[in-house]
Protein backbone atom coordinates (compact mmCIF):
# COMPACT_ATOMS: atom_id res chain seq x y z
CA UNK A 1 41.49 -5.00 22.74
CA UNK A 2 40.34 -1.94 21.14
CA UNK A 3 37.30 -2.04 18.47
CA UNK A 4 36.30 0.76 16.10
CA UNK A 5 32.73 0.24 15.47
CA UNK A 6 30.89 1.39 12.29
CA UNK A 7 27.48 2.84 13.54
CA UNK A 8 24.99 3.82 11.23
CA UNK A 9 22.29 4.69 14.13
CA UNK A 10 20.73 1.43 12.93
CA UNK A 11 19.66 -1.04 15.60
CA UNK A 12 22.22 -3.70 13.86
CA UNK A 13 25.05 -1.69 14.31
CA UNK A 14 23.73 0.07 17.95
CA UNK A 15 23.26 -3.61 19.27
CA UNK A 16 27.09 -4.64 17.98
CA UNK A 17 28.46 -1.50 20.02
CA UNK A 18 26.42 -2.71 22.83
CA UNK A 19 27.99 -6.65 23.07
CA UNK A 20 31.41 -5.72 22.32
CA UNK A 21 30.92 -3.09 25.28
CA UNK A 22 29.71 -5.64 27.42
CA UNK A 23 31.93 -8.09 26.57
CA UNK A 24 34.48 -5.70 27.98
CA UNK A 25 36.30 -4.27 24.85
CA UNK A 26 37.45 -0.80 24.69
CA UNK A 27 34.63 0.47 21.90
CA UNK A 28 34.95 3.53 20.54
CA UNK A 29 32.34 4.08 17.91
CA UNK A 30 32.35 6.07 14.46
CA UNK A 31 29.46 7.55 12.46
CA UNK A 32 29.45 8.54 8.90
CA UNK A 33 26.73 11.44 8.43
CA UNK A 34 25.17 11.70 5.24
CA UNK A 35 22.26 13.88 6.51
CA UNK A 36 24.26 17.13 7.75
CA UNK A 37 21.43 17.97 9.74
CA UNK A 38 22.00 19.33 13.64
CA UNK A 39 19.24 17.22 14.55
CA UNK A 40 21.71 14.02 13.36
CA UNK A 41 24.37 15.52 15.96
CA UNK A 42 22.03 16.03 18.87
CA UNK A 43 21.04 12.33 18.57
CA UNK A 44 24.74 10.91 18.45
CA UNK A 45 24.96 12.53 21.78
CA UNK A 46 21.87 10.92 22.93
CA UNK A 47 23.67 7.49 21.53
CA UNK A 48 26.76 8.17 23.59
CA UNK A 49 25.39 8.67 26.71
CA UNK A 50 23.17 5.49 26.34
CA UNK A 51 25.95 3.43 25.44
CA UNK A 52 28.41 5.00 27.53
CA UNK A 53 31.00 5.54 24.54
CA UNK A 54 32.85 8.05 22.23
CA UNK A 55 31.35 8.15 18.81
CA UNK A 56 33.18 10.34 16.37
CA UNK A 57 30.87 12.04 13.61
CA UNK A 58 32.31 12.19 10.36
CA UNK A 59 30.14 14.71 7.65
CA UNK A 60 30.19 12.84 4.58
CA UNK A 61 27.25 14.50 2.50
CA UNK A 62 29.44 16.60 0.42
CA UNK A 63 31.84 13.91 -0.32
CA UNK A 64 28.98 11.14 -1.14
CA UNK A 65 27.84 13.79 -3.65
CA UNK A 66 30.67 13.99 -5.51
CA UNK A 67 31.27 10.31 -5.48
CA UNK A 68 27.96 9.42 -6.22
CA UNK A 69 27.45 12.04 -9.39
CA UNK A 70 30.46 10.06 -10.82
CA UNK A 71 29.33 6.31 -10.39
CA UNK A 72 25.68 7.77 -11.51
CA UNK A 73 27.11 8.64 -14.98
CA UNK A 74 29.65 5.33 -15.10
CA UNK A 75 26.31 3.38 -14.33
CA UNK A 76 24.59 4.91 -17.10
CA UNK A 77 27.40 4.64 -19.41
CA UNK A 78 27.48 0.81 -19.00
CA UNK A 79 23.50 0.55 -18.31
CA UNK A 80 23.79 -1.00 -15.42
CA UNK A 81 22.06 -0.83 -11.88
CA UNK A 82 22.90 1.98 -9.61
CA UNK A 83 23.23 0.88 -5.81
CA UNK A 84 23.57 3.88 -3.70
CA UNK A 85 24.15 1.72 -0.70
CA UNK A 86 27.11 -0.28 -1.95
CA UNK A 87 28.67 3.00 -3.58
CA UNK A 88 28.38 4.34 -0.12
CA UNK A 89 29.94 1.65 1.77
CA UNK A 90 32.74 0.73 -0.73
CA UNK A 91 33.54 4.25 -1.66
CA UNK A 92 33.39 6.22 1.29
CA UNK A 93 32.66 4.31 4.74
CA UNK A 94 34.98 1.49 4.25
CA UNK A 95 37.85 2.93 3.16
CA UNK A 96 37.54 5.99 6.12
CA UNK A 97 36.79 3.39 8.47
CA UNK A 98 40.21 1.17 7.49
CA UNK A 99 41.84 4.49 7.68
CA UNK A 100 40.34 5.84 11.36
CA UNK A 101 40.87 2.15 13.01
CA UNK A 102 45.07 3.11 11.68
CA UNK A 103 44.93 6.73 13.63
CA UNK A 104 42.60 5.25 16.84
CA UNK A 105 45.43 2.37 16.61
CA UNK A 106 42.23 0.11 16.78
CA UNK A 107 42.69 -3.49 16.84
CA UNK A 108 39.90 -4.40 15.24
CA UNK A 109 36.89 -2.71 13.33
CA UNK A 110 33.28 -3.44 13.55
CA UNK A 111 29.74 -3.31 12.09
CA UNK A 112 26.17 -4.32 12.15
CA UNK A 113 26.43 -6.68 8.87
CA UNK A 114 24.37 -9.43 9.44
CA UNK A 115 27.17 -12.19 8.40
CA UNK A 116 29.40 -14.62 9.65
CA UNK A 117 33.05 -14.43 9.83
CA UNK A 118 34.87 -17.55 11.11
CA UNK A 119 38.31 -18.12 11.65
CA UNK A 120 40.08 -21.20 9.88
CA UNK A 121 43.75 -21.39 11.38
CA UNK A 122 45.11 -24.31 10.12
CA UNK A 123 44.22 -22.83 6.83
CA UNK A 124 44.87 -19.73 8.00
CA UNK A 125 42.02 -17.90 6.42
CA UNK A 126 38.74 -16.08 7.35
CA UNK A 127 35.52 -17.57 6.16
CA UNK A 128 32.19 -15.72 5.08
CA UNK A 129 29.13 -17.90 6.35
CA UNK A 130 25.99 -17.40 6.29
CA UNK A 131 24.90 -17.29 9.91
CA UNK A 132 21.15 -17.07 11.37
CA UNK A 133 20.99 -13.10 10.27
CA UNK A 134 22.62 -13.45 7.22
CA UNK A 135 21.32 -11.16 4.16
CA UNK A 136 22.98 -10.87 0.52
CA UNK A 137 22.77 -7.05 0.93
CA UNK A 138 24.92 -7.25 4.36
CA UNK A 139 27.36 -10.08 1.72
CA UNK A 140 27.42 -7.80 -1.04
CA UNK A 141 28.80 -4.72 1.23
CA UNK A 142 31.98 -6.83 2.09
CA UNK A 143 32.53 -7.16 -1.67
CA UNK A 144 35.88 -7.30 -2.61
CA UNK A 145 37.34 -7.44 0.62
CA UNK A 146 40.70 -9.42 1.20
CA UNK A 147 41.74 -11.62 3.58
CA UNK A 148 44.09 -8.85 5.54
CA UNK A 149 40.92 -6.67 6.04
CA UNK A 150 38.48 -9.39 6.96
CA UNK A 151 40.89 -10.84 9.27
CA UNK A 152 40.45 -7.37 11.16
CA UNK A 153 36.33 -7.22 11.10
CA UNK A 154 34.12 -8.20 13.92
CA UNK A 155 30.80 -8.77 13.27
CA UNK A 156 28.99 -10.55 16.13
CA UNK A 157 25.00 -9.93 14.81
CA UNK A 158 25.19 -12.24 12.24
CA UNK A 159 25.02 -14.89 14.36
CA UNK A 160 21.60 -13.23 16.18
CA UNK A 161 18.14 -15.15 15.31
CA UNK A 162 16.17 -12.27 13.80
CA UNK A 163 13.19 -12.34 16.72
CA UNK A 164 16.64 -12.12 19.69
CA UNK A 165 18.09 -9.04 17.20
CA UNK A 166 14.72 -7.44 17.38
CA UNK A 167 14.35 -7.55 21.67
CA UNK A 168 18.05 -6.64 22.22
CA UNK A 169 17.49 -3.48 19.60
CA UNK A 170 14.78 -2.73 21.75
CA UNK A 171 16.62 -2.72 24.80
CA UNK A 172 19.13 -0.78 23.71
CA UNK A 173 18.18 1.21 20.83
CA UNK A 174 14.60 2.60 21.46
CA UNK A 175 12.86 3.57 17.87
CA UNK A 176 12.20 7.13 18.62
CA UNK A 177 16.49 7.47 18.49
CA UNK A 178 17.21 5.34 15.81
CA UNK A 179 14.37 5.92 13.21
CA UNK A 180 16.58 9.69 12.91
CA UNK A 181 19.16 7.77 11.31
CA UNK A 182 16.74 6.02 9.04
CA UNK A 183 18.49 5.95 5.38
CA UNK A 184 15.43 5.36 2.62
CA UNK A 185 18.02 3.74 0.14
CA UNK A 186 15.36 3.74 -2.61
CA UNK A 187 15.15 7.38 -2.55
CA UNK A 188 18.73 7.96 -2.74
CA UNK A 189 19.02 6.38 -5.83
CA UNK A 190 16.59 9.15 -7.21
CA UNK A 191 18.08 11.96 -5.41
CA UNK A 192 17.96 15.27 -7.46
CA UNK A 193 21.33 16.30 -6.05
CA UNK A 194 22.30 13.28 -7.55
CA UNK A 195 21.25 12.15 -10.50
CA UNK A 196 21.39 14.59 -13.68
CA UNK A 197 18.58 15.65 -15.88
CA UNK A 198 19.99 14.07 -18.91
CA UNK A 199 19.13 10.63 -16.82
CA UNK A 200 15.90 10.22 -18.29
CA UNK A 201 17.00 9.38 -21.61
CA UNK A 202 17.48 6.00 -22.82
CA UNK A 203 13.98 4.70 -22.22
CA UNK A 204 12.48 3.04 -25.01
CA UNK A 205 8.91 2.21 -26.14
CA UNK A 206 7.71 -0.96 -26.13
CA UNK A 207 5.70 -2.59 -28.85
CA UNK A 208 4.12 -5.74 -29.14
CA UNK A 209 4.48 -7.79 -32.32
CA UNK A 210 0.38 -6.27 -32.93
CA UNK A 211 2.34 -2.72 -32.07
CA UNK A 212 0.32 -2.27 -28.64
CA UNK A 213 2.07 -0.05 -26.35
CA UNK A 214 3.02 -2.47 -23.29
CA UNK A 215 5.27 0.35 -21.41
CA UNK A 216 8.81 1.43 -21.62
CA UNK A 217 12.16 0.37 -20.07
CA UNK A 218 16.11 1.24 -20.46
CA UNK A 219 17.61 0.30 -23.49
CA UNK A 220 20.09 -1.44 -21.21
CA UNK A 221 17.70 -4.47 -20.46
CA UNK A 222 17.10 -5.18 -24.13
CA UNK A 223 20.69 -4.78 -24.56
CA UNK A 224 21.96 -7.25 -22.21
CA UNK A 225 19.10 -9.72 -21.88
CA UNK A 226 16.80 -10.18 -24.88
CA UNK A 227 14.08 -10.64 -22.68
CA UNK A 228 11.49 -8.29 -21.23
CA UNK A 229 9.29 -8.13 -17.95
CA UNK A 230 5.99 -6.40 -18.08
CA UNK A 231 6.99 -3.82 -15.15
CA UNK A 232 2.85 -4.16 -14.08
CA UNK A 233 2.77 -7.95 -15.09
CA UNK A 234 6.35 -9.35 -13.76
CA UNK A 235 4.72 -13.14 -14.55
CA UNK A 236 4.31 -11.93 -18.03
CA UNK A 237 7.75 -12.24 -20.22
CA UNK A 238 8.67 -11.61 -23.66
CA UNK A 239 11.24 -12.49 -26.63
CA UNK A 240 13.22 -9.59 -27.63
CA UNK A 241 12.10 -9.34 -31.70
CA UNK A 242 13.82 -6.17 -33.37
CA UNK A 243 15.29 -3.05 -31.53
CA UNK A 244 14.64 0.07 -33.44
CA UNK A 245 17.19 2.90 -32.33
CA UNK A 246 15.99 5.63 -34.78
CA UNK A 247 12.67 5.56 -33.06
CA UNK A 248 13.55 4.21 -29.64
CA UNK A 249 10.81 1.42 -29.73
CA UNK A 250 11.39 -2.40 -28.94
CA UNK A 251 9.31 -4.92 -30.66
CA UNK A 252 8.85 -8.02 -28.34
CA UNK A 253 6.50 -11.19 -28.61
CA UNK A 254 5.39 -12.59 -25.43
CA UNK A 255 7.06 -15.86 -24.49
CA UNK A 256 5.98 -17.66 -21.19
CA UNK A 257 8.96 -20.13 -21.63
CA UNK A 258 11.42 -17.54 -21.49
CA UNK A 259 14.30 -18.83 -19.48
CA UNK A 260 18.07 -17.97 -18.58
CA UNK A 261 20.55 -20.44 -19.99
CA UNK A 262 23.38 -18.16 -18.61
CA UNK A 263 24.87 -15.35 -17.38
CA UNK A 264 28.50 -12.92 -17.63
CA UNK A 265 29.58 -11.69 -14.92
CA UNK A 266 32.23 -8.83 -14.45
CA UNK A 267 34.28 -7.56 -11.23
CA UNK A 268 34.28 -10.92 -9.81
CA UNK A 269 36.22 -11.13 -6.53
CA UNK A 270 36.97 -14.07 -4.25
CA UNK A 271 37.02 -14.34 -0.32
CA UNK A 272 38.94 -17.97 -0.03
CA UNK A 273 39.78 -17.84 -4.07
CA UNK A 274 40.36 -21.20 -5.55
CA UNK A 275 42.37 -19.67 -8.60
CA UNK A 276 40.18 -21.72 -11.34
CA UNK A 277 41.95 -20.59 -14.14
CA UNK A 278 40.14 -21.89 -17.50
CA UNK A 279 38.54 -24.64 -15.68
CA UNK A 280 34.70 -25.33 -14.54
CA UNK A 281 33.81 -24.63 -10.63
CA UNK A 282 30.66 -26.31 -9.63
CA UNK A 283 29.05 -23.84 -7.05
CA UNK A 284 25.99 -23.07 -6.25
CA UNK A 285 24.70 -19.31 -6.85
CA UNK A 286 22.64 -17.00 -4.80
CA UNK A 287 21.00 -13.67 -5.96
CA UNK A 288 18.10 -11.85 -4.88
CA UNK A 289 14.91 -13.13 -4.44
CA UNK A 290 16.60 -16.48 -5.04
CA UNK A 291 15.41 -18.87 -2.09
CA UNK A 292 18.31 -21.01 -2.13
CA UNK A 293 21.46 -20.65 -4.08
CA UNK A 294 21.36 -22.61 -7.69
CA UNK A 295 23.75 -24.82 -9.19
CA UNK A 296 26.17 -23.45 -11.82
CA UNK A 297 29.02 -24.37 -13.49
CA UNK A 298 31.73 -21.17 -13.09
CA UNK A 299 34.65 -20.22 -15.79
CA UNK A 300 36.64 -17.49 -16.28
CA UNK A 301 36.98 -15.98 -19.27
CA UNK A 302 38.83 -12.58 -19.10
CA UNK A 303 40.78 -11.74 -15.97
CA UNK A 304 37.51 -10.71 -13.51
CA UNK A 305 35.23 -11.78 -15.98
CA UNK A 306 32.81 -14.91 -15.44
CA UNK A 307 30.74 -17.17 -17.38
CA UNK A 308 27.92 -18.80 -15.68
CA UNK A 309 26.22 -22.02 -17.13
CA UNK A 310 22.70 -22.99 -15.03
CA UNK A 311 22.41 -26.71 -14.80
CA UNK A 312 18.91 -26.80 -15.64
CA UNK A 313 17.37 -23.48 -17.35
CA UNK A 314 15.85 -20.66 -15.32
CA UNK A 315 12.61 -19.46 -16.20
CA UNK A 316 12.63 -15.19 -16.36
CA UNK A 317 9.24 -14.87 -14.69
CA UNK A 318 10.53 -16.80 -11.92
CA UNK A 319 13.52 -14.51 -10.96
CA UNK A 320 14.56 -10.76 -11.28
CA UNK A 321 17.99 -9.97 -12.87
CA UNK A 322 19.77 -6.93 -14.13
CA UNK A 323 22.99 -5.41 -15.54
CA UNK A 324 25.06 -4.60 -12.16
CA UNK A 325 23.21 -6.62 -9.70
CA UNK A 326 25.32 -8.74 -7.57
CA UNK A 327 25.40 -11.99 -7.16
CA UNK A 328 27.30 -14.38 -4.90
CA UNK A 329 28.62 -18.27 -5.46
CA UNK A 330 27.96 -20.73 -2.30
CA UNK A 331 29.42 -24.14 -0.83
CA UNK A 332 27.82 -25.53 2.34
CA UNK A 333 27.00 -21.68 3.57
CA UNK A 334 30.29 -20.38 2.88
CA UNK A 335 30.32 -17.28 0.44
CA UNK A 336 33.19 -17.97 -1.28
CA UNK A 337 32.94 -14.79 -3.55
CA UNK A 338 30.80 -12.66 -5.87
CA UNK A 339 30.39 -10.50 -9.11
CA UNK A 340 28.19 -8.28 -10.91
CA UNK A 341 26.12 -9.21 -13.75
CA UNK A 342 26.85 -8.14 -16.98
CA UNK A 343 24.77 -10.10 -19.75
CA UNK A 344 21.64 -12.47 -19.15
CA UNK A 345 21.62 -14.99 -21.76
């Protein structure tokens, strides 16, 4: 069987190259470089020759660029979150990888995601499952993927206890080679290249109901929560009380019982979709820093649009949630699909 495999020059997706190799596939491995730097080319050969495989470099600077200038200004435009990593992975690895694994003729494609894929054949479907290296981050990269593409994915480190993950990485992806293909994700999403000038507007003062200056924030989170975090004081939360446009200040009153009763969500997608229609799914859901997914009651109310009731309210200074962050519903460890946030309630 022949496997494409994604590699970042991560030790996740060096150590997947490395089983599927020694399991006695035909690997052949694929590497989308966002650095263009020579240094990135001279260590892909130092890769090959340690893993004893072909690993095709693909420069993908100038096209991440252009992609990423445009979902930069959508984000803004709809005051939502900007995830550089997800853009990157849904925009321009996925769909060249889908594409390359057609030309190789590759049976099957392959990455470092730290998730679970099990087969279900007398249903006849592929299951997401949390597994011992499961992450949201690695969940929310497979976003929106069909069954005909995740029938086609291998990704055998999600099953890997973190501390085994760590000693095979070591073994077979020393530190001085992989921390080259470090990506600082956080710094991407401030890139100059990137993000235009203009980005800086939008931030508004805010004022407590004495007028002291607390800080400022994106309109966006007034507009779509009507609560506030104190960005030094996260425990700290406040009412929304007036929004003044003309002079870009929000008034807010500080509220330690602040809590979500509910959330919309928008571009809601389904692995195993049980087609609910107007009715309520029980589910529970899982965000980040969430410690265990939390029951909800799920409707839809406009084709990929969501409304999510808590059972019990959530209290603000408890959890962090914003306009585009994704979010995923769970039965039993199965990820049965996800969505993006549009409104906190």
């Amino acid at each position: 069987m022949k496997i494409l495999v994604a590699i970042s020059g991560g030790p996740k997706s060096l150590v997947t190259a490395w089983l599927l190799k020694k399991q006695g596939f035909q690997v052949r491995g694929i590497h989308f470089d966002l650095s263009g730097s020579e240094k990135n080319a001279e260590k892909l050969l130092e890769l090959e020759r340690k893993l004893g495989l072909q690993i095709q470099r693909v420069p993908s600077r100038d096209e991440w660029l252009r992609i990423g200038k445009l979902e930069v200004e959508v984000a803004d435009t709809k005051g939502a979150r900007f995830s550089p990593k997800a853009v990157f992975h849904h925009r321009v690895l996925l769909p060249h990888l889908l594409e390359a694994a057609q030309q190789f003729k590759s049976d099957r494609i392959a990455g470092g995601y730290a998730v679970t894929l099990q087969e279900d054949p007398s249903a006849g479907l592929t299951r997401v499952v949390q597994g011992a290296g499961s992450d949201l981050d690695a969940i929310l990269l497979l976003a929106g993927f069909g069954q005909s593409q995740l029938s086609k994915m291998m990704l055998p480190v999600g099953s890997i206890p973190a501390s085994m993950l760590e000693k095979l990485a070591q073994e077979v992806a020393p530190e001085e080679i992989t921390r080259e293909f470090e990506i600082d994700w956080n710094r991407m999403a401030n890139d100059p290249e990137l993000i235009p000038s203009s980005r800086s507007r939008g931030l508004y003062k805010v004022m407590s109901d004495t007028r002291e200056l607390l800080g400022e924030s994106p309109v966006h989170l007034f507009e779509t929560g009507g609560v506030w975090k104190h960005p030094l004081h996260p425990e700290r939360t406040y009412r929304i009380k007036a929004l003044f446009r003309a002079e870009s200040v929000v008034e807010v009153v500080e509220d330690p019982a602040a809590a979500y009763q509910e959330l919309h969500l928008e571009e809601a997608y389904w692995f195993v979709r049980p087609d609910p229609g107007m009715r309520e799914v029980r589910t529970g859901l899982l965000f980040q820093g969430a410690e265990r997914p939390l029951p909800v009651r799920l409707i839809q109310y406009e084709g990929s649009r969501l409304k999510v009731a808590f059972e019990e309210p959530v209290k603000v200074s408890g959890i962090s949630l914003e306009k585009g962050q994704g979010v995923v519903w769970v039965e039993n460890q199965e990820i049965l699909g996800g969505a993006r946030i549009l409104v906190m309630k």
